[in-house]
PDB file of N, CA and C in Angstrom:
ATOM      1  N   UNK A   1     164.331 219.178 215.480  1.00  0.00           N
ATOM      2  CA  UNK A   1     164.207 220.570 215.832  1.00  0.00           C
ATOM      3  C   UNK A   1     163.861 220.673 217.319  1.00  0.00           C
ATOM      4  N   UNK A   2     164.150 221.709 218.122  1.00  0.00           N
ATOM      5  CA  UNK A   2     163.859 221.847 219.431  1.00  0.00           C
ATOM      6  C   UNK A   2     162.723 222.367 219.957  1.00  0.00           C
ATOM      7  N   UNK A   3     162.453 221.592 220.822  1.00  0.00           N
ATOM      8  CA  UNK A   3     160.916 222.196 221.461  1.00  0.00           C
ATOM      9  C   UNK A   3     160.988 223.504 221.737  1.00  0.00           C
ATOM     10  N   UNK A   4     160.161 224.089 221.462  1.00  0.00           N
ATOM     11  CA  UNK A   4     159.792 225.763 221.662  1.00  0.00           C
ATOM     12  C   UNK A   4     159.279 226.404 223.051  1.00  0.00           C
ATOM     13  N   UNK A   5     160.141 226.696 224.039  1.00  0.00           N
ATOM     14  CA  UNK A   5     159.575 226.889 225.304  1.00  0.00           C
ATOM     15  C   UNK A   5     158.512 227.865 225.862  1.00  0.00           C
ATOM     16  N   UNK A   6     158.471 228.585 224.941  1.00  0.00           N
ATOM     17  CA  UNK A   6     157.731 229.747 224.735  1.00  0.00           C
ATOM     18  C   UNK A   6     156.939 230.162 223.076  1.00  0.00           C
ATOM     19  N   UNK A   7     155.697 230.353 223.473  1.00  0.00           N
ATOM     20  CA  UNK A   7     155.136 230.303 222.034  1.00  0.00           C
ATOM     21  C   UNK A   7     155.452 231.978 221.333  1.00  0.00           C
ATOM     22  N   UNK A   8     154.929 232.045 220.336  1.00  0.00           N
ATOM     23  CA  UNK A   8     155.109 233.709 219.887  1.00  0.00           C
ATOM     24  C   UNK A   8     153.972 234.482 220.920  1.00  0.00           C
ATOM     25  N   UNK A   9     153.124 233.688 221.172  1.00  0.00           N
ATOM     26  CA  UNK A   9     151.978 235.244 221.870  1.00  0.00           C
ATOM     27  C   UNK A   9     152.913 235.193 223.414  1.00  0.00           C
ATOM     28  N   UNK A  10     153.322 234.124 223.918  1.00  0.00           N
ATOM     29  CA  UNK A  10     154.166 234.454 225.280  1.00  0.00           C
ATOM     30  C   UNK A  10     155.545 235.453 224.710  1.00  0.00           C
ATOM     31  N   UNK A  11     156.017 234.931 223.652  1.00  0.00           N
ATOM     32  CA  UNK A  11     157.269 235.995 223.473  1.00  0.00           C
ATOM     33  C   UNK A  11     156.488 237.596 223.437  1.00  0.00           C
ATOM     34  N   UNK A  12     156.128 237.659 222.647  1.00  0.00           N
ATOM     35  CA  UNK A  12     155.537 239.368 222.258  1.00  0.00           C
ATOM     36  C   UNK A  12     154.982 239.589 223.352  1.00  0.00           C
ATOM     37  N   UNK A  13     154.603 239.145 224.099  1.00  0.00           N
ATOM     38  CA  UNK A  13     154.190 239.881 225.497  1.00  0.00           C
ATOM     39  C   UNK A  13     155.115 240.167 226.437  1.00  0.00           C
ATOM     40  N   UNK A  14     156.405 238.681 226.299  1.00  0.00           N
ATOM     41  CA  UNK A  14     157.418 239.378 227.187  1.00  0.00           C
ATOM     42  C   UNK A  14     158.482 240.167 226.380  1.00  0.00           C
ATOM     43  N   UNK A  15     158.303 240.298 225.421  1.00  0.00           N
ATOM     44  CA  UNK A  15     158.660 241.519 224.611  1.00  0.00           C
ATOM     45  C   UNK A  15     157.936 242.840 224.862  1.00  0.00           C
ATOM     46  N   UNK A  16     157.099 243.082 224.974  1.00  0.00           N
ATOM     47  CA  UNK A  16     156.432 244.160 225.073  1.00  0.00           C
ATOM     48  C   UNK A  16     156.256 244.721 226.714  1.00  0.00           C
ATOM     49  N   UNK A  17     156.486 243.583 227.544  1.00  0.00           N
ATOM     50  CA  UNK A  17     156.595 244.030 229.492  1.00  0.00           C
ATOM     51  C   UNK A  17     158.228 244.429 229.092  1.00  0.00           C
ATOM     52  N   UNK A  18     158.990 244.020 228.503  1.00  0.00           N
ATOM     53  CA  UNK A  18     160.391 244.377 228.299  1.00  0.00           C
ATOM     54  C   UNK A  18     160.359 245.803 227.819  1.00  0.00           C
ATOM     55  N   UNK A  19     159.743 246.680 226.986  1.00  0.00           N
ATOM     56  CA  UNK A  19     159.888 247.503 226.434  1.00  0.00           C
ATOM     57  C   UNK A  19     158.786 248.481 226.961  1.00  0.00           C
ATOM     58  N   UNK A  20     158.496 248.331 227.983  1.00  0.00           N
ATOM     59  CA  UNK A  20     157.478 248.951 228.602  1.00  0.00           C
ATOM     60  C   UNK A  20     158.222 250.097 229.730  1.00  0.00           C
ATOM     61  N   UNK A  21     159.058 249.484 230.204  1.00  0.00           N
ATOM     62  CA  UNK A  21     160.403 250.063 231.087  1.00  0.00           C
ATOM     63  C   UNK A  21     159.938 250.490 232.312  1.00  0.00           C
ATOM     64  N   UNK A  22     159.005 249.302 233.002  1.00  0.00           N
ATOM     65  CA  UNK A  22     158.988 249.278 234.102  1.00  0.00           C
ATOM     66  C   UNK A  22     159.891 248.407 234.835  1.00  0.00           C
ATOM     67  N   UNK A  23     160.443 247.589 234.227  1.00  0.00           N
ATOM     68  CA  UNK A  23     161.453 246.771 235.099  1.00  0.00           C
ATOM     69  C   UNK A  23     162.525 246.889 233.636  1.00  0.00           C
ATOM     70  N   UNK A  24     163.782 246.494 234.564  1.00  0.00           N
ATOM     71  CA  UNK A  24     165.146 245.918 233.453  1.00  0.00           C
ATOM     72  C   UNK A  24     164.493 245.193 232.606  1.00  0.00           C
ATOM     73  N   UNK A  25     165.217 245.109 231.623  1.00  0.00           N
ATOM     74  CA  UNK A  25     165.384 243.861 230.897  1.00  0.00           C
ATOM     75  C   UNK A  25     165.871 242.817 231.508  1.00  0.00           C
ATOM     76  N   UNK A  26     167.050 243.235 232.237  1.00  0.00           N
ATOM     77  CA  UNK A  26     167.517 241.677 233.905  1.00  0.00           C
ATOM     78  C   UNK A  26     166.801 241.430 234.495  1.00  0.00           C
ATOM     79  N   UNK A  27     165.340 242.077 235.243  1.00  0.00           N
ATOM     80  CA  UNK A  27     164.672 241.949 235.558  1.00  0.00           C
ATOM     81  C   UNK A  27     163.303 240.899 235.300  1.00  0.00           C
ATOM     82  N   UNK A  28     163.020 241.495 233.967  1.00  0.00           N
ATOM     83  CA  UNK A  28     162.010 240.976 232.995  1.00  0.00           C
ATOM     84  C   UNK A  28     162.297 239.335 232.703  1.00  0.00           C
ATOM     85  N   UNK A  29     163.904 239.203 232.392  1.00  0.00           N
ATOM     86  CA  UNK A  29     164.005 238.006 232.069  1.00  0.00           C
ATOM     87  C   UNK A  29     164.201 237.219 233.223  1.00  0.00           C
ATOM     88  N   UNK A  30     164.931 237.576 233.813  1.00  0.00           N
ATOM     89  CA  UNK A  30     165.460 236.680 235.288  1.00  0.00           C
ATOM     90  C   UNK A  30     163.293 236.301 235.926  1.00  0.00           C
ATOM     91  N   UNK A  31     162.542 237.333 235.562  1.00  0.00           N
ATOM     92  CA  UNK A  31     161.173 236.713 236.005  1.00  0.00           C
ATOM     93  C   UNK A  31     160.444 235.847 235.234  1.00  0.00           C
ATOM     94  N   UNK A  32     160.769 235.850 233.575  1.00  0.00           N
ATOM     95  CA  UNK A  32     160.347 234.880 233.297  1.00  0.00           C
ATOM     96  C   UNK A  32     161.608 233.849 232.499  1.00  0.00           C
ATOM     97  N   UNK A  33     162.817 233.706 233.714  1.00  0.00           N
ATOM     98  CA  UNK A  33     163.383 232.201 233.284  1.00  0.00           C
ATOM     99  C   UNK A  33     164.348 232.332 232.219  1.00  0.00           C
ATOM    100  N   UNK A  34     164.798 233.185 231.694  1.00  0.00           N
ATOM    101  CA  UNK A  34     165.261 233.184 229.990  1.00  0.00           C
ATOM    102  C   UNK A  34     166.606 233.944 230.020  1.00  0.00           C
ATOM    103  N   UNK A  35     167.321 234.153 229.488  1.00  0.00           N
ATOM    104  CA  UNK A  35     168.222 234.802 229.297  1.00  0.00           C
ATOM    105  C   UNK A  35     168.365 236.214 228.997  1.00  0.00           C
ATOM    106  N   UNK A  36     168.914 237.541 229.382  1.00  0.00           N
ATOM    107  CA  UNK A  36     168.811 238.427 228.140  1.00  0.00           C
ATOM    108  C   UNK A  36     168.958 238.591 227.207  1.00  0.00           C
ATOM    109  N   UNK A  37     169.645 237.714 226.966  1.00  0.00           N
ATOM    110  CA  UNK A  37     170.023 237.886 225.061  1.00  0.00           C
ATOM    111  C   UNK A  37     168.766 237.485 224.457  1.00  0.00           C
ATOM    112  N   UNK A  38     168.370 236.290 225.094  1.00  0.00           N
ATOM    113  CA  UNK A  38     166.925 235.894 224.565  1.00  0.00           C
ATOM    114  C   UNK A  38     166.130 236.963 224.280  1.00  0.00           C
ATOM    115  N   UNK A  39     165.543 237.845 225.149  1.00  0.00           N
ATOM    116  CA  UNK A  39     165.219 238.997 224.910  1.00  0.00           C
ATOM    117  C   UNK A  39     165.156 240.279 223.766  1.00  0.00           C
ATOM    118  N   UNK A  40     166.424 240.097 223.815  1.00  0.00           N
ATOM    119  CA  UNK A  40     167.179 240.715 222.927  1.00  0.00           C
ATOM    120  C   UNK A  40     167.048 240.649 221.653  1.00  0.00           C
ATOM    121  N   UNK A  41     167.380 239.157 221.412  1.00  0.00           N
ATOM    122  CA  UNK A  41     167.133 238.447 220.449  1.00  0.00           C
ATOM    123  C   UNK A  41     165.978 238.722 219.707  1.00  0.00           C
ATOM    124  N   UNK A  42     164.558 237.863 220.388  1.00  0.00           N
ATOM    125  CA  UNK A  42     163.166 238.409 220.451  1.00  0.00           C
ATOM    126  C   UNK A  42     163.165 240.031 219.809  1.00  0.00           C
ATOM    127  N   UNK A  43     163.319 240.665 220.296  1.00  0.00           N
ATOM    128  CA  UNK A  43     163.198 242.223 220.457  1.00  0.00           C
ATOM    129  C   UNK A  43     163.464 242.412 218.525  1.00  0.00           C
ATOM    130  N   UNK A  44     164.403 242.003 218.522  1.00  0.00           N
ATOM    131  CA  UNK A  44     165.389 242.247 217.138  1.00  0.00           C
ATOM    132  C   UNK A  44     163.943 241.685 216.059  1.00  0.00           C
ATOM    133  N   UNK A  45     163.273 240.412 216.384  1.00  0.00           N
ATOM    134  CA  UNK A  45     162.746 239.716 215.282  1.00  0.00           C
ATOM    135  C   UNK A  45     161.188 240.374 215.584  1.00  0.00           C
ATOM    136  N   UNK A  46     160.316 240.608 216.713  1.00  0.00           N
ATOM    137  CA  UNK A  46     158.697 240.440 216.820  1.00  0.00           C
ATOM    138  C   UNK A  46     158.580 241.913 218.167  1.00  0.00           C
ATOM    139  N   UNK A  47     159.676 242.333 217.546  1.00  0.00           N
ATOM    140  CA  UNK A  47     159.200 244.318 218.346  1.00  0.00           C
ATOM    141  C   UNK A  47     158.230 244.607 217.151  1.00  0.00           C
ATOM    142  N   UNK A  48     157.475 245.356 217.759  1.00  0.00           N
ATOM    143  CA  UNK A  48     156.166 246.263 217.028  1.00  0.00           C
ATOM    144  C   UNK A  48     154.933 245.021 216.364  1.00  0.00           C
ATOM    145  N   UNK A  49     154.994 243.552 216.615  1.00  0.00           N
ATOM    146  CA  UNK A  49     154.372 243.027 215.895  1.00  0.00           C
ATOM    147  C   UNK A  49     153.360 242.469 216.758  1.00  0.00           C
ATOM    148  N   UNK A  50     152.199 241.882 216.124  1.00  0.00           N
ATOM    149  CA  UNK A  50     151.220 241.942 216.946  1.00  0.00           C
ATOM    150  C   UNK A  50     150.551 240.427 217.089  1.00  0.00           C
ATOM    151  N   UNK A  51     149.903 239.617 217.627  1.00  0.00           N
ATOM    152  CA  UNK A  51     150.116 238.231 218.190  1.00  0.00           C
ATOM    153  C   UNK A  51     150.164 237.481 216.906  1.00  0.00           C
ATOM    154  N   UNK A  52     148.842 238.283 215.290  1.00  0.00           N
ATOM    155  CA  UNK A  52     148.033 237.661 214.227  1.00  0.00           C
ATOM    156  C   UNK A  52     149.635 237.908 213.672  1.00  0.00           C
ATOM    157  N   UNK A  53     150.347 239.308 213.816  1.00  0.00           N
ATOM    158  CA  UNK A  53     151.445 239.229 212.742  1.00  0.00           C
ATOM    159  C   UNK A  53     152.256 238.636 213.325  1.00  0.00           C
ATOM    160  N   UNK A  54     152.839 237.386 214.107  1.00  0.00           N
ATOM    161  CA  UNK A  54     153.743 236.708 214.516  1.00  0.00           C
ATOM    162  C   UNK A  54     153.330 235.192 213.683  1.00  0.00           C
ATOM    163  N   UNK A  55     152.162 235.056 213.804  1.00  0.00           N
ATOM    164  CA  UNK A  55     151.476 233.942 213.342  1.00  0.00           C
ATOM    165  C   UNK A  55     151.662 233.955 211.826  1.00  0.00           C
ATOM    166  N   UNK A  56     151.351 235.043 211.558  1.00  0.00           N
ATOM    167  CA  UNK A  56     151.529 235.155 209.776  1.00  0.00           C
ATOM    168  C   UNK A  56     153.325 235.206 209.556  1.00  0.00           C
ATOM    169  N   UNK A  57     154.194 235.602 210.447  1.00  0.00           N
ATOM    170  CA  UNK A  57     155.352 235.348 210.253  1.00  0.00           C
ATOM    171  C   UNK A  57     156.057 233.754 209.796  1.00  0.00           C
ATOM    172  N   UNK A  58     155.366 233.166 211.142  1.00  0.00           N
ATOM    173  CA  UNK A  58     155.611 232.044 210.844  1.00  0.00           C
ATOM    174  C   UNK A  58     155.442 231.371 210.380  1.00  0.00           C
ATOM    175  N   UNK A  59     154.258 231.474 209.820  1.00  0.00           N
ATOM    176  CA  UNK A  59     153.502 231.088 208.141  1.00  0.00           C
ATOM    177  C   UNK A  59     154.692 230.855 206.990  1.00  0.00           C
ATOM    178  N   UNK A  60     154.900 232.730 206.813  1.00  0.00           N
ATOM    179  CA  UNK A  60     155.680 232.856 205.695  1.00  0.00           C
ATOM    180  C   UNK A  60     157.246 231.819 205.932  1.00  0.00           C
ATOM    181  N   UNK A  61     157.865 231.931 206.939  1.00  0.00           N
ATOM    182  CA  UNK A  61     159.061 231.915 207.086  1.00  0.00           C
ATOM    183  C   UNK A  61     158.956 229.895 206.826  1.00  0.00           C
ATOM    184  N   UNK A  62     157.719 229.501 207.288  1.00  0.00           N
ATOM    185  CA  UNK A  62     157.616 228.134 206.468  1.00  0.00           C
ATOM    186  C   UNK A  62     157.374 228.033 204.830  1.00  0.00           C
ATOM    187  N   UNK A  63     156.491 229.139 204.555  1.00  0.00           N
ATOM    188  CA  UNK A  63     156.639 228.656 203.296  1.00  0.00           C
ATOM    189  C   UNK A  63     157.728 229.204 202.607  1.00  0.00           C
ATOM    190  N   UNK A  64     158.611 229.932 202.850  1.00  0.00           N
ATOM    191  CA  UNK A  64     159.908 229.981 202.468  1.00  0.00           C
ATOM    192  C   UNK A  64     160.927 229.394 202.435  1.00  0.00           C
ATOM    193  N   UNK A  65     160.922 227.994 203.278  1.00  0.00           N
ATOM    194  CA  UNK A  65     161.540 227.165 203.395  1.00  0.00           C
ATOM    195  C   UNK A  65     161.263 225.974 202.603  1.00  0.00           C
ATOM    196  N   UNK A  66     160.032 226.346 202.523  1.00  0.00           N
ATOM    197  CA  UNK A  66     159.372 224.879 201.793  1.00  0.00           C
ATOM    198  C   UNK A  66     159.849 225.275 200.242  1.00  0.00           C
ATOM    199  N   UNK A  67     159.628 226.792 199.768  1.00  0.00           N
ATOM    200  CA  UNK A  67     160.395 227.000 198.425  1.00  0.00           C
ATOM    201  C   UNK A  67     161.559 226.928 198.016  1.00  0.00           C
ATOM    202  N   UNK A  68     162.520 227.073 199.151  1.00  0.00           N
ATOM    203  CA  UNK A  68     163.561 226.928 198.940  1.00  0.00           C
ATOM    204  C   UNK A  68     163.911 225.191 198.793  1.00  0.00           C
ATOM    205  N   UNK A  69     163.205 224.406 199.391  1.00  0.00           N
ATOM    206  CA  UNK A  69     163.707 222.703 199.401  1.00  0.00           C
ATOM    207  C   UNK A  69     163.417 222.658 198.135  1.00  0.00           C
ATOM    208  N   UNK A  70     162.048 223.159 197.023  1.00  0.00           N
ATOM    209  CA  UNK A  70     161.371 222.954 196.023  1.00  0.00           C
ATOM    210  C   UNK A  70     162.687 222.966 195.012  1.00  0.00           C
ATOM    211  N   UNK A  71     162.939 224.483 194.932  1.00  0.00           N
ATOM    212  CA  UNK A  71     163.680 225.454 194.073  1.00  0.00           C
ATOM    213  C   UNK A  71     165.432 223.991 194.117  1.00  0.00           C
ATOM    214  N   UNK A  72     165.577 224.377 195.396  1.00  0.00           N
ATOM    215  CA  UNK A  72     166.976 223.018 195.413  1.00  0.00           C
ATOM    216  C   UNK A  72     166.981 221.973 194.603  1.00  0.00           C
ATOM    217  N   UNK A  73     165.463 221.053 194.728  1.00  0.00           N
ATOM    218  CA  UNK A  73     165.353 220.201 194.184  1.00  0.00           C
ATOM    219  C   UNK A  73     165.283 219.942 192.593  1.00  0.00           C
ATOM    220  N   UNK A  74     164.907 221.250 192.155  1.00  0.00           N
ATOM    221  CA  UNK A  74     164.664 221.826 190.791  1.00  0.00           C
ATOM    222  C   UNK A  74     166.087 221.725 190.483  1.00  0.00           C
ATOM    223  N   UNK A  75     166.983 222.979 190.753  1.00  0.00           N
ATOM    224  CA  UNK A  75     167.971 223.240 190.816  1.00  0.00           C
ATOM    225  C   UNK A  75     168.977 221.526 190.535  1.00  0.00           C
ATOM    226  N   UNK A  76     168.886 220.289 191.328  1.00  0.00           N
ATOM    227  CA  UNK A  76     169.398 219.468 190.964  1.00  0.00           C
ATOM    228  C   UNK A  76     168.829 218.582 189.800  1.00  0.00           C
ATOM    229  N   UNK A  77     167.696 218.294 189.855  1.00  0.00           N
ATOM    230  CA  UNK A  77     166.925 217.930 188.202  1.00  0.00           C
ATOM    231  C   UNK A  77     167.537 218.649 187.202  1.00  0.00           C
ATOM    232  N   UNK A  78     167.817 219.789 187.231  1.00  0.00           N
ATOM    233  CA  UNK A  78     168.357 220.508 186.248  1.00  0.00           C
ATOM    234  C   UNK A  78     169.676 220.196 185.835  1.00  0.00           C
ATOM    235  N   UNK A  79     170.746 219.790 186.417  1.00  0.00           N
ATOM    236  CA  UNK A  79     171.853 219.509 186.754  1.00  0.00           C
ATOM    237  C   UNK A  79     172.014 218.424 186.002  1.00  0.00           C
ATOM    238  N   UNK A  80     171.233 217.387 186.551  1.00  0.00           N
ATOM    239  CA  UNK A  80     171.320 215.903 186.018  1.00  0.00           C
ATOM    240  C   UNK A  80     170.783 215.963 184.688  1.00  0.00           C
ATOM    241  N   UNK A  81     170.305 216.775 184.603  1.00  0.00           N
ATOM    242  CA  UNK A  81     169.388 216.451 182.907  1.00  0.00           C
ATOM    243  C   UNK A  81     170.668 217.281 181.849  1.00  0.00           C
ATOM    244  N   UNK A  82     171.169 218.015 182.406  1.00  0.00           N
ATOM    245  CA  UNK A  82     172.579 218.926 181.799  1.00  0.00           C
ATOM    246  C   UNK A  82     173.740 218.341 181.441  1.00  0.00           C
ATOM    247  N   UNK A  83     174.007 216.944 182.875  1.00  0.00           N
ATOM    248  CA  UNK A  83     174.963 216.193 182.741  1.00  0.00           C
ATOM    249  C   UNK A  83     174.456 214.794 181.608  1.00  0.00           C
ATOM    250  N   UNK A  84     173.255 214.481 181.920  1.00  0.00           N
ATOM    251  CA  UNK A  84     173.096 213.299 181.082  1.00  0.00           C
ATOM    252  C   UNK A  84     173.128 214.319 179.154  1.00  0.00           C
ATOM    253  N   UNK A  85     172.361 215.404 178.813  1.00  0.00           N
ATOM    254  CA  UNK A  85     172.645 215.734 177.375  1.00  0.00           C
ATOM    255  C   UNK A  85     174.073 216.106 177.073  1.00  0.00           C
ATOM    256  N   UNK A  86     174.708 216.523 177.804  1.00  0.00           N
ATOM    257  CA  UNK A  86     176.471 216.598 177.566  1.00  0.00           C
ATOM    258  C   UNK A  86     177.244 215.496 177.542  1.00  0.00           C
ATOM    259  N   UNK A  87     176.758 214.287 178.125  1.00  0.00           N
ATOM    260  CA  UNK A  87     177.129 213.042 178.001  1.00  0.00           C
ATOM    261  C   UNK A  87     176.866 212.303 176.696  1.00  0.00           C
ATOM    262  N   UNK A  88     175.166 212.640 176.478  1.00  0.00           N
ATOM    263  CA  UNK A  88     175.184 212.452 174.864  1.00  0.00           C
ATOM    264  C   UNK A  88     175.875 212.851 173.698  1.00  0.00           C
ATOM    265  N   UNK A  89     176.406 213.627 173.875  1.00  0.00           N
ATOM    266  CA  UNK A  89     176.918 214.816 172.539  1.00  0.00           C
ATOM    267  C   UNK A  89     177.973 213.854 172.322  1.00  0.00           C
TER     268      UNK A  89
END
């Protein structure tokens, strides 16, 4: 996975100097390094959210991943145990 150049409390802040509309968004980003889309991007996922609810985002969005590997893994146990009693019959 790729190093994260920017943490969530640096994003939401340059999310929030972005939406403040004292400078562009070309502006905003070209000062801190990034792209606009980046911005953009940002904007789309951690507008209105606040440093604790970025943190709890990323919480969830791990343990959603971690359920989903679970659930997969289930999902193939299940499979094999389906194929081995149909094999019996």
């Amino acid at each position: 996975m790729r190093k994260r150049r920017f943490s969530e409390e640096q994003i939401v802040r340059i999310v929030r100097e972005a939406e403040r509309g004292d400078q562009t968004v070309a502006e905003v980003a070209r000062a801190h390094g990034v792209a606009e889309n980046s911005i953009y991007r940002w904007r789309q996922k951690y507008a209105g959210l606040s440093v604790p609810e970025t943190r709890r985002l990323r919480e969830l969005e791990q343990e959603n991943g971690r359920l989903k590997r679970l659930l997969a893994e289930r999902d193939l146990e299940v499979d094999a145990l389906r194929d081995l009693l149909s094999g019996n019959s």
